[in-house]
Protein backbone atom coordinates (compact mmCIF):
# COMPACT_ATOMS: atom_id res chain seq x y z
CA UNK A 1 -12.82 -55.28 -40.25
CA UNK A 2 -13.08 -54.34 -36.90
CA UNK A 3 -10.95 -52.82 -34.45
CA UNK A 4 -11.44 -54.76 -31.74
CA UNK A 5 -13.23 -57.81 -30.85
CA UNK A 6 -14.12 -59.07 -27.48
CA UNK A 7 -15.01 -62.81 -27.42
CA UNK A 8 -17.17 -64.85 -25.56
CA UNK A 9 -18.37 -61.94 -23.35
CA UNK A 10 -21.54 -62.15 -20.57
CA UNK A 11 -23.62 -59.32 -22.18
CA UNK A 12 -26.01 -57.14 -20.10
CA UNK A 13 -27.42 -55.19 -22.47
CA UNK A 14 -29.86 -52.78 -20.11
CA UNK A 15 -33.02 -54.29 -21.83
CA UNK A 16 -34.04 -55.98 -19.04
CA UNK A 17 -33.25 -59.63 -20.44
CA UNK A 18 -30.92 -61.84 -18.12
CA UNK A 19 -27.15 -62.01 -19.45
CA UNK A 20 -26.38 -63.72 -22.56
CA UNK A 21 -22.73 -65.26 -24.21
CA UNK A 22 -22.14 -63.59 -27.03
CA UNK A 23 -18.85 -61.82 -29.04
CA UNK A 24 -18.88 -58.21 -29.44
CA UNK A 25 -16.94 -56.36 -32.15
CA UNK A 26 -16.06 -52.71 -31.83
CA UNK A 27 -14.80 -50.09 -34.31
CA UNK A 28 -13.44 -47.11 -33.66
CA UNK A 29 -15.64 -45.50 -30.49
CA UNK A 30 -18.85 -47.48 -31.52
CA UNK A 31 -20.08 -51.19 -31.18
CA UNK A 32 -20.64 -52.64 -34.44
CA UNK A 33 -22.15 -55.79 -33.80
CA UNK A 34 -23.07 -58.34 -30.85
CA UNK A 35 -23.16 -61.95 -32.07
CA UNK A 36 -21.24 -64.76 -33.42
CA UNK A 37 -18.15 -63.40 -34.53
CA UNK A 38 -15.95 -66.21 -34.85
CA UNK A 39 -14.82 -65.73 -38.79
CA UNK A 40 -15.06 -61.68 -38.20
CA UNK A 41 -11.42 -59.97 -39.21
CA UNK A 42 -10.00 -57.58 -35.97
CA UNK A 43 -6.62 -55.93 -35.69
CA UNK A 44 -7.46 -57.48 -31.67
CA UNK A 45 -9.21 -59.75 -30.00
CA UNK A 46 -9.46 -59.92 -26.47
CA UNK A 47 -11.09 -63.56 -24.78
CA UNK A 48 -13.22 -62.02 -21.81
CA UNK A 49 -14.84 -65.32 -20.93
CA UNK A 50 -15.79 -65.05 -17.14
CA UNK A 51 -16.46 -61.18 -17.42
CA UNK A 52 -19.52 -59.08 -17.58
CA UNK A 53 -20.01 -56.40 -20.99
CA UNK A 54 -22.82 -54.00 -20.17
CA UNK A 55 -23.58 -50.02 -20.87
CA UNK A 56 -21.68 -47.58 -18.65
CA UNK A 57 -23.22 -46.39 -15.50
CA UNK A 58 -24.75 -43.25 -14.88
CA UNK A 59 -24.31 -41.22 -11.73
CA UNK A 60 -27.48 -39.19 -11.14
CA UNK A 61 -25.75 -37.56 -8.21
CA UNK A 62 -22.03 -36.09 -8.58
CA UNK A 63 -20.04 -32.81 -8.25
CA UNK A 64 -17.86 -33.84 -10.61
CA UNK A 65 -18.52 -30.95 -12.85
CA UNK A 66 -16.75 -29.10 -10.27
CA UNK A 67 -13.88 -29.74 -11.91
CA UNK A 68 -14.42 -28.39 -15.43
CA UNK A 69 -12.26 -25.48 -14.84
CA UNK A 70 -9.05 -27.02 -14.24
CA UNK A 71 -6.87 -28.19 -17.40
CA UNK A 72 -6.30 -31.42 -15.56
CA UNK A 73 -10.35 -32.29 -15.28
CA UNK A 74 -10.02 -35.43 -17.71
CA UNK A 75 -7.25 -37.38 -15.45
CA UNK A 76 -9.03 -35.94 -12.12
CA UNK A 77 -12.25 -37.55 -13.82
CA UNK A 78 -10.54 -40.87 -15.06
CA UNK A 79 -11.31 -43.10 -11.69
CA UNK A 80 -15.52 -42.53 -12.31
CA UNK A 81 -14.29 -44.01 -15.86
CA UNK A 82 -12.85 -46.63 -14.29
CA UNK A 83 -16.26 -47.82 -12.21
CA UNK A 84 -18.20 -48.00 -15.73
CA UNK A 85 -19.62 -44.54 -15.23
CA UNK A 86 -20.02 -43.32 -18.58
CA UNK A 87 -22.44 -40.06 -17.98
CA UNK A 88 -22.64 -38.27 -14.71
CA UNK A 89 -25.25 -35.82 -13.27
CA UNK A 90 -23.43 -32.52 -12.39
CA UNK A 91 -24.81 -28.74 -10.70
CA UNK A 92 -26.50 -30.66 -7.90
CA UNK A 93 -27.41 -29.28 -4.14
CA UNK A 94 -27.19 -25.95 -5.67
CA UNK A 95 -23.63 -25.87 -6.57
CA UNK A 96 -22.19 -25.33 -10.30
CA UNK A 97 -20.05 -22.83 -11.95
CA UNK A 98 -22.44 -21.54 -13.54
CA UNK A 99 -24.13 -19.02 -14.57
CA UNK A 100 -21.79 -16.43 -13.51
CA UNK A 101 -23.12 -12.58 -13.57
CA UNK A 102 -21.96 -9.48 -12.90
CA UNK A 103 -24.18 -8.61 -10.17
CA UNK A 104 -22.66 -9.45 -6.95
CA UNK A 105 -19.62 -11.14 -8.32
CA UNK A 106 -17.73 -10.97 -5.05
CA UNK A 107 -20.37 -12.96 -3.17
CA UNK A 108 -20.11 -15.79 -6.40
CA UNK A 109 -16.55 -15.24 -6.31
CA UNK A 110 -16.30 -16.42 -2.46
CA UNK A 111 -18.91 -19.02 -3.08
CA UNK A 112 -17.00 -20.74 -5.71
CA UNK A 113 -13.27 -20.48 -4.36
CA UNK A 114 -14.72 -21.83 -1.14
CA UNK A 115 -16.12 -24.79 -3.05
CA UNK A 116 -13.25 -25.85 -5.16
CA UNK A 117 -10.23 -23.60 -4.67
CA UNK A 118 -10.22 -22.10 -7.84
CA UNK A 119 -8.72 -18.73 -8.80
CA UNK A 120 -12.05 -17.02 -9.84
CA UNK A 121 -10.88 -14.33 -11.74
CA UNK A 122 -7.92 -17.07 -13.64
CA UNK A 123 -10.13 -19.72 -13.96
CA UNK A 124 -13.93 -18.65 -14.56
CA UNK A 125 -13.77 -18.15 -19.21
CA UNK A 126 -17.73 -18.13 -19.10
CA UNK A 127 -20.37 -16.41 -17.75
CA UNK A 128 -23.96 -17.83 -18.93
CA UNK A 129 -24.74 -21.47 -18.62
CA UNK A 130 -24.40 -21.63 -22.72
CA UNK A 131 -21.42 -20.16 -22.81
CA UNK A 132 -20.02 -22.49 -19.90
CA UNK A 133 -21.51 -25.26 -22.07
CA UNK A 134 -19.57 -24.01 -24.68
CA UNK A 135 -16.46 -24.57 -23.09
CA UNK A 136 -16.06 -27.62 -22.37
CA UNK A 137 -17.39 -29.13 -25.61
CA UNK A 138 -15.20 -26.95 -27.48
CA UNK A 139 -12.43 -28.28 -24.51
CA UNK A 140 -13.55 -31.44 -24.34
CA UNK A 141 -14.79 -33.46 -21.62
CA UNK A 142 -13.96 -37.59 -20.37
CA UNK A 143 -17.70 -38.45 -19.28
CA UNK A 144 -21.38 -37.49 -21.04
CA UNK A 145 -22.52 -34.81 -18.47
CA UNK A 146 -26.01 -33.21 -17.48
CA UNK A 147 -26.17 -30.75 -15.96
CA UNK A 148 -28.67 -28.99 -13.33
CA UNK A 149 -28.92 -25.16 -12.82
CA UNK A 150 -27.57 -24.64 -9.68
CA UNK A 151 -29.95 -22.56 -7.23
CA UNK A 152 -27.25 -21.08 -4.16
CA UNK A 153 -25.34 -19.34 -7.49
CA UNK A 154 -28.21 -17.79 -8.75
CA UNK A 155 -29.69 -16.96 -5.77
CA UNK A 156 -26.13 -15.25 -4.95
CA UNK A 157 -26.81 -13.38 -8.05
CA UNK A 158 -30.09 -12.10 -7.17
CA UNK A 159 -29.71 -11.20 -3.61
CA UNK A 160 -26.14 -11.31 -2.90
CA UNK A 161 -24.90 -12.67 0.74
CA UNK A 162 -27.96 -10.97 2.08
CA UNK A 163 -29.16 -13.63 4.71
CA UNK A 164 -32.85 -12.72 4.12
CA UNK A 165 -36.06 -14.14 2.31
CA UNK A 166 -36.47 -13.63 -1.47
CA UNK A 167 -39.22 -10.88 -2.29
CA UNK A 168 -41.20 -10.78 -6.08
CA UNK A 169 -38.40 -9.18 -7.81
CA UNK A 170 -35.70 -10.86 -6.57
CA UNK A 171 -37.41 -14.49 -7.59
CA UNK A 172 -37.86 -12.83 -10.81
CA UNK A 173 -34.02 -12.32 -11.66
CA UNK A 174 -33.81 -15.68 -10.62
CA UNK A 175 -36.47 -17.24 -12.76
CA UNK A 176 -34.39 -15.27 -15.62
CA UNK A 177 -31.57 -17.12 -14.64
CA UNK A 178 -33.08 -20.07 -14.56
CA UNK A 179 -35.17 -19.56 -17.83
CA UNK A 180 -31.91 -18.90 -19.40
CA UNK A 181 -30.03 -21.96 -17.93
CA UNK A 182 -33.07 -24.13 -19.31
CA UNK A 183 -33.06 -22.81 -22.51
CA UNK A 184 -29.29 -23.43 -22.77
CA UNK A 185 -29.35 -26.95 -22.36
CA UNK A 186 -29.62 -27.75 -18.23
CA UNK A 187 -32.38 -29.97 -17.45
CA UNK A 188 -33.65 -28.79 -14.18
CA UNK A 189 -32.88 -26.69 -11.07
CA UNK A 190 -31.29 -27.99 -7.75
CA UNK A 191 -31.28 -27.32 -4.54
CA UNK A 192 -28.95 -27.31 -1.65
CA UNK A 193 -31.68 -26.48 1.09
CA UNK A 194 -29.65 -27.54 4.50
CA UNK A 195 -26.63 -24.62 3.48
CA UNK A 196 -26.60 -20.96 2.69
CA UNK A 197 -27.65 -19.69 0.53
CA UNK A 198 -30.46 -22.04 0.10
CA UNK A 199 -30.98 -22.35 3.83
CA UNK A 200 -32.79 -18.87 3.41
CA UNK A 201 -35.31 -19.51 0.95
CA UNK A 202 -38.69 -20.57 1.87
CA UNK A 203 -41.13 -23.04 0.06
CA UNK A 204 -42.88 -19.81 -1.57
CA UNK A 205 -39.24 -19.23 -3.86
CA UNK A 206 -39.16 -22.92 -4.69
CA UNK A 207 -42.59 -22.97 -6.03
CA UNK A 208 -42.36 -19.95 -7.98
CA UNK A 209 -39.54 -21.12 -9.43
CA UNK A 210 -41.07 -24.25 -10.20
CA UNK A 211 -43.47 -22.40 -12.25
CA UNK A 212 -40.34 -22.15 -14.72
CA UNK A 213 -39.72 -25.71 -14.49
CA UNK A 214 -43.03 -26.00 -15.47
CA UNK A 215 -42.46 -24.02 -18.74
CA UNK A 216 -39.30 -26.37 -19.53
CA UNK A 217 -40.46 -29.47 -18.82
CA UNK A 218 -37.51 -29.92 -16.43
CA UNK A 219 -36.94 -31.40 -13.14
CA UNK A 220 -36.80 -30.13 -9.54
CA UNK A 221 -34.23 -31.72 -7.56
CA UNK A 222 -33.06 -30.89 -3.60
CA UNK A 223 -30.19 -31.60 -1.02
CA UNK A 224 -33.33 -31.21 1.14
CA UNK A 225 -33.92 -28.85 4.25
CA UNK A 226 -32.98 -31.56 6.49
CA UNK A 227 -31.90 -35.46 6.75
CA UNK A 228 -32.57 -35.56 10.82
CA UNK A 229 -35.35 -38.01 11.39
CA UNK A 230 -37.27 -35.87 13.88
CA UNK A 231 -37.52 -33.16 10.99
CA UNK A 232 -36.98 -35.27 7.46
CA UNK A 233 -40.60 -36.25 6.87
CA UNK A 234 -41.14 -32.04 7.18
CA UNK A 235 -38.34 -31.80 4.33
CA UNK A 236 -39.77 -34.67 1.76
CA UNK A 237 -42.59 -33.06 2.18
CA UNK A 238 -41.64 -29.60 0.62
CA UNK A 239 -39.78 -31.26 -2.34
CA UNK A 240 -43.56 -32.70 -2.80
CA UNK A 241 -45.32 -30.01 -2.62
CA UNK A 242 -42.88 -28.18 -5.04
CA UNK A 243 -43.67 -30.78 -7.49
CA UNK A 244 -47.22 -31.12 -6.82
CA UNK A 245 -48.10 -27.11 -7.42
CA UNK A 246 -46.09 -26.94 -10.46
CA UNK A 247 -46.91 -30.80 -11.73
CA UNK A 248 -43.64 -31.70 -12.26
CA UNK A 249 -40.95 -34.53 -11.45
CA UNK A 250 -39.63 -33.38 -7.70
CA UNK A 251 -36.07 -35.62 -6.79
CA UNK A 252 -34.84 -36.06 -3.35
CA UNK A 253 -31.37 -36.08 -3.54
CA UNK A 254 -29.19 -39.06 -1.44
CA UNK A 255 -31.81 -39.98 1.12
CA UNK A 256 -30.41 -40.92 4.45
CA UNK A 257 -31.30 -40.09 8.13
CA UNK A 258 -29.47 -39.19 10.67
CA UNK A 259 -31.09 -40.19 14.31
CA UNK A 260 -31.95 -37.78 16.65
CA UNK A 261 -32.01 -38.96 20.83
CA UNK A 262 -32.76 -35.86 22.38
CA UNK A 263 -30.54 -35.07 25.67
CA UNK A 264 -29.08 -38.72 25.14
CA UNK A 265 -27.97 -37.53 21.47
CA UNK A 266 -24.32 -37.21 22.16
CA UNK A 267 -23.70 -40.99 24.15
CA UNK A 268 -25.94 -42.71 21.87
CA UNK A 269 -24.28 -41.62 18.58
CA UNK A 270 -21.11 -43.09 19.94
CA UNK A 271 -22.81 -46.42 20.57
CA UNK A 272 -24.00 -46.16 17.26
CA UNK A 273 -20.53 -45.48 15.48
CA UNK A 274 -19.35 -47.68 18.07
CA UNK A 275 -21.74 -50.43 16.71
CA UNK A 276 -20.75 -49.40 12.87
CA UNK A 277 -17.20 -50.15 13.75
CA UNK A 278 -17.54 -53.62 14.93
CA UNK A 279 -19.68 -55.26 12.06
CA UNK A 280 -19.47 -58.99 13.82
CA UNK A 281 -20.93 -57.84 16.73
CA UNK A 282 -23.36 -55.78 15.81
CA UNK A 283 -24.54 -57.90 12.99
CA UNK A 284 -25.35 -60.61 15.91
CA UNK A 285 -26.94 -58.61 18.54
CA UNK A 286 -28.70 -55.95 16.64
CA UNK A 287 -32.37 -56.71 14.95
CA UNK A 288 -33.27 -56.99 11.58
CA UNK A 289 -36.14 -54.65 12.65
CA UNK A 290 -34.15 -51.78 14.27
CA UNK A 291 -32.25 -51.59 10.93
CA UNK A 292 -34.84 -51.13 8.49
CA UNK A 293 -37.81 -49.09 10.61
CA UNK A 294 -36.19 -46.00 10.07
CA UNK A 295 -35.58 -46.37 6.21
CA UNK A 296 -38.98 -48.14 5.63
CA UNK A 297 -41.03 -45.39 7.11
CA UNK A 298 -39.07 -42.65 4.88
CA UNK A 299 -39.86 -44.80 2.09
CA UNK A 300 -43.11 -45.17 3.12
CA UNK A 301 -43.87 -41.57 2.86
CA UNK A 302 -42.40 -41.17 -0.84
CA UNK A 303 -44.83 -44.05 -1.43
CA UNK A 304 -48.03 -42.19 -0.39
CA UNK A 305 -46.27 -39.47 -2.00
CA UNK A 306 -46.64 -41.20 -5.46
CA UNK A 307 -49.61 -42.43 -4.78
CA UNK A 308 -51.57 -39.52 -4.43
CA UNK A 309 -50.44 -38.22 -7.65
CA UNK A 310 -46.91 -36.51 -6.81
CA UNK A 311 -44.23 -37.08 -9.45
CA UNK A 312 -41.39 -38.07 -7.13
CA UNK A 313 -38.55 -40.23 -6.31
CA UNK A 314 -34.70 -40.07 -4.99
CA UNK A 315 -31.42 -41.65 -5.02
CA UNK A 316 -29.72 -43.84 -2.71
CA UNK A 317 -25.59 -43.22 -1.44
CA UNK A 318 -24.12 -46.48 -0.83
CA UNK A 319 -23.79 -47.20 3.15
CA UNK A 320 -20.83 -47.08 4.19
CA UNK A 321 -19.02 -50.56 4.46
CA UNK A 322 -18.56 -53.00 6.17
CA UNK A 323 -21.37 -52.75 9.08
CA UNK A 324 -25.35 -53.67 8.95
CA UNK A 325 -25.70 -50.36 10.91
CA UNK A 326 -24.84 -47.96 8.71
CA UNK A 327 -28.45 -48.95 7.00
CA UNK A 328 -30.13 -46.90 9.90
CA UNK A 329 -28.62 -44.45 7.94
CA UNK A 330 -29.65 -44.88 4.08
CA UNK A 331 -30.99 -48.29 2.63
CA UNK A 332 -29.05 -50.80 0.83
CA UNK A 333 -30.58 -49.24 -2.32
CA UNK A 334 -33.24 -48.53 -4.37
C-alpha cells in the first residue's frame, strides 16, 4: 500500500523525453512507482490533473550554507524548498564556514561575523571541513548540499589580513587546506576574486592551487576578478587559464556585465535604470540588437574558450524583472 498517491500527474522526469500523464505513488520519502495506478491501495490520493511532477531543482550557486550554524537553518531554508530546489551548491565566491584553524582566528573570526552575524566563538562547533560536515548530518539538514572549499577563509588562514601576494609557503598551507577539504568530501575550490581577501591573489596562487584540484578531480569555480565589460573578457580569461594549466573543469560563477561609459558613466547609468524601470517604453524604443551584443560577445568568448580545449562553463542569475534591459546585464539564461 502506498502512502500517497498522486493521480493523473504531467511527469517530467529529467530524461529528456517531453511530459507524459501518468499516476505516481509514493511511500514513505521514496517514489515507488510511476504508472497506472488506478486499483493501487493509498492511505491518500491527491488528483493533480493540470500540474507538473518533476525532480527538485538544483541551485549550483547559493550561500545558503551560510546558515548551518543557526538552530533555526531548516525554517530559514524552507522557501528554496518551496521553489522545487531539492540540493543546493553552498561555499561559493570564497565564502563558507569552513575550515576554521587556529592560525589567525581573529582575522576568520571578523570575516565570518561580518558575513552572517554570527557569534564566532557561540556558534562555530567545528573546525575542519569533516568535522563541519559532521555536524550537520549528525544535526540534520532540509536540502542535499555540496559544498565548495571556500578560498578567502583559507587564504585568511594562511596569511591572515595581510593585504599582500601569496609567496611558496603560504600557497602551501593553503593547498593543505584545500587537500584536506577535498579529501573530506567538498568537491572543488571557489573563488571570490572581486573582494578581499581574494582580491589579493594573483593568477600564479590560483594555478598552484589548481594543481590540487588536479589531484582530486574537483572543480575550480570563481566570483571572477571583475563583471565590468571594459575588463570582464580579462577576468574569463584567468578562470581559463586556471583550468587549462591544471586540465580541469574551470566555472564562472553568475555571469553578468555591468557597462562601463567612461566620463559619461554616471548620467548614462541613470538612463539605463531609468530605461529598466519603465519596461513599456523601453521594450518599444530600444533594439533587439543593443540588448543582446553585450551578452553574445561574453558568450562568445566562453565559446572559443571550449573550443580550444578549455573545460569551462558558468551559470546564469535570473534578470531582474520586469524590463528587456536588464538583459544588457546577464542573458535570459543558459
Amino acid at each position: 500500500m502506498f502512502d500517497l498517491i498522486l493521480e493523473n500527474a504531467s511527469v517530467l522526469d529529467g530524461s529528456g523525453r517531453e511530459p507524459y500523464s501518468s499516476d505516481i505513488g509514493i511511500k514513505g520519502a521514496a517514489i515507488e512507482r510511476i504508472g497506472n495506478l488506478e486499483g493501487a491501495e493509498a492511505e491518500r490520493r491527491v488528483d493533480v490533473a493540470g500540474r507538473t511532477v518533476c525532480p527538485g531543482f538544483i541551485d549550483v550557486h547559493s550561500h545558503a550554507d551560510l546558515a548551518y550554524f543557526r538552530p533555526d537553518h531548516a525554517e530559514l531554508l524552507s522557501p528554496l524548498v518551496k521553489q522545487g530546489i531539492t540540493t543546493f551548491v553552498g561555499g561559493n565566491c570564497g565564502m563558507g564556514l569552513a575550515p576554521v584553524t587556529r592560525e589567525h582566528r581573529d582575522g576568520q573570526k571578523l570575516y565570518l561575523e561580518v558575513f552572517t552575524q554570527m557569534n564566532f566563538e557561540k556558534d562555530v562547533r567545528w573546525n575542519t571541513m569533516g568535522s563541519f560536515m559532521d555536524m550537520i548530518e549528525k544535526e540534520g539538514v532540509l536540502l542535499n548540499t555540496a559544498l565548495l572549499a571556500p578560498h578567502g577563509m583559507m587564504r585568511i588562514s594562511a596569511l591572515g589580513m595581510e593585504m599582500t601576494l601569496a609567496d611558496d609557503e603560504a600557497i602551501s598551507r593553503m593547498r593543505r587546506s584545500l587537500d584536506e577539504s577535498l579529501e573530506a568530501g567538498a568537491f572543488g575550490l571557489s573563488t571570490g576574486l572581486q573582494y578581499f581577501p581574494g582580491n589579493q591573489s594573483d593568477t600564479r596562487e590560483l594555478v598552484e592551487l589548481g594543481k590540487s584540484l588536479k589531484q582530486h578531480d574537483a572543480i575550480f569555480t570563481s566570483h571572477m576578478r571583475s563583471y565590468t565589460n571594459t575588463t570582464l573578457p580579462l577576468a574569463i580569461d584567468e578562470v581559463a587559464q586556471v583550468a587549462r594549466e591544471n586540465d580541469i573543469y574551470g566555472h564562472v560563477s553568475h555571469i553578468f556585465s555591468m557597462p562601463w561609459f567612461g566620463p559619461l558613466h554616471r548620467p548614462a547609468l541613470k538612463a539605463l535604470k531609468w530605461l529598466a524601470r519603465h519596461a513599456d517604453f523601453s521594450s518599444r524604443v530600444v533594439p533587439d540588437f543593443l540588448i543582446e551584443a553585450e551578452m553574445k560577445s561574453l558568450l562568445g568568448k566562453i565559446e572559443r574558450h571550449r573550443n580550444s580545449g578549455v573545460q569551462i562553463g558558468m551559470d546564469v542569475m535570473p534578470p531582474p524583472p520586469g524590463s528587456r534591459i536588464s538583459w544588457l546585464f546577464s542573458p535570459p539564461g543558459r
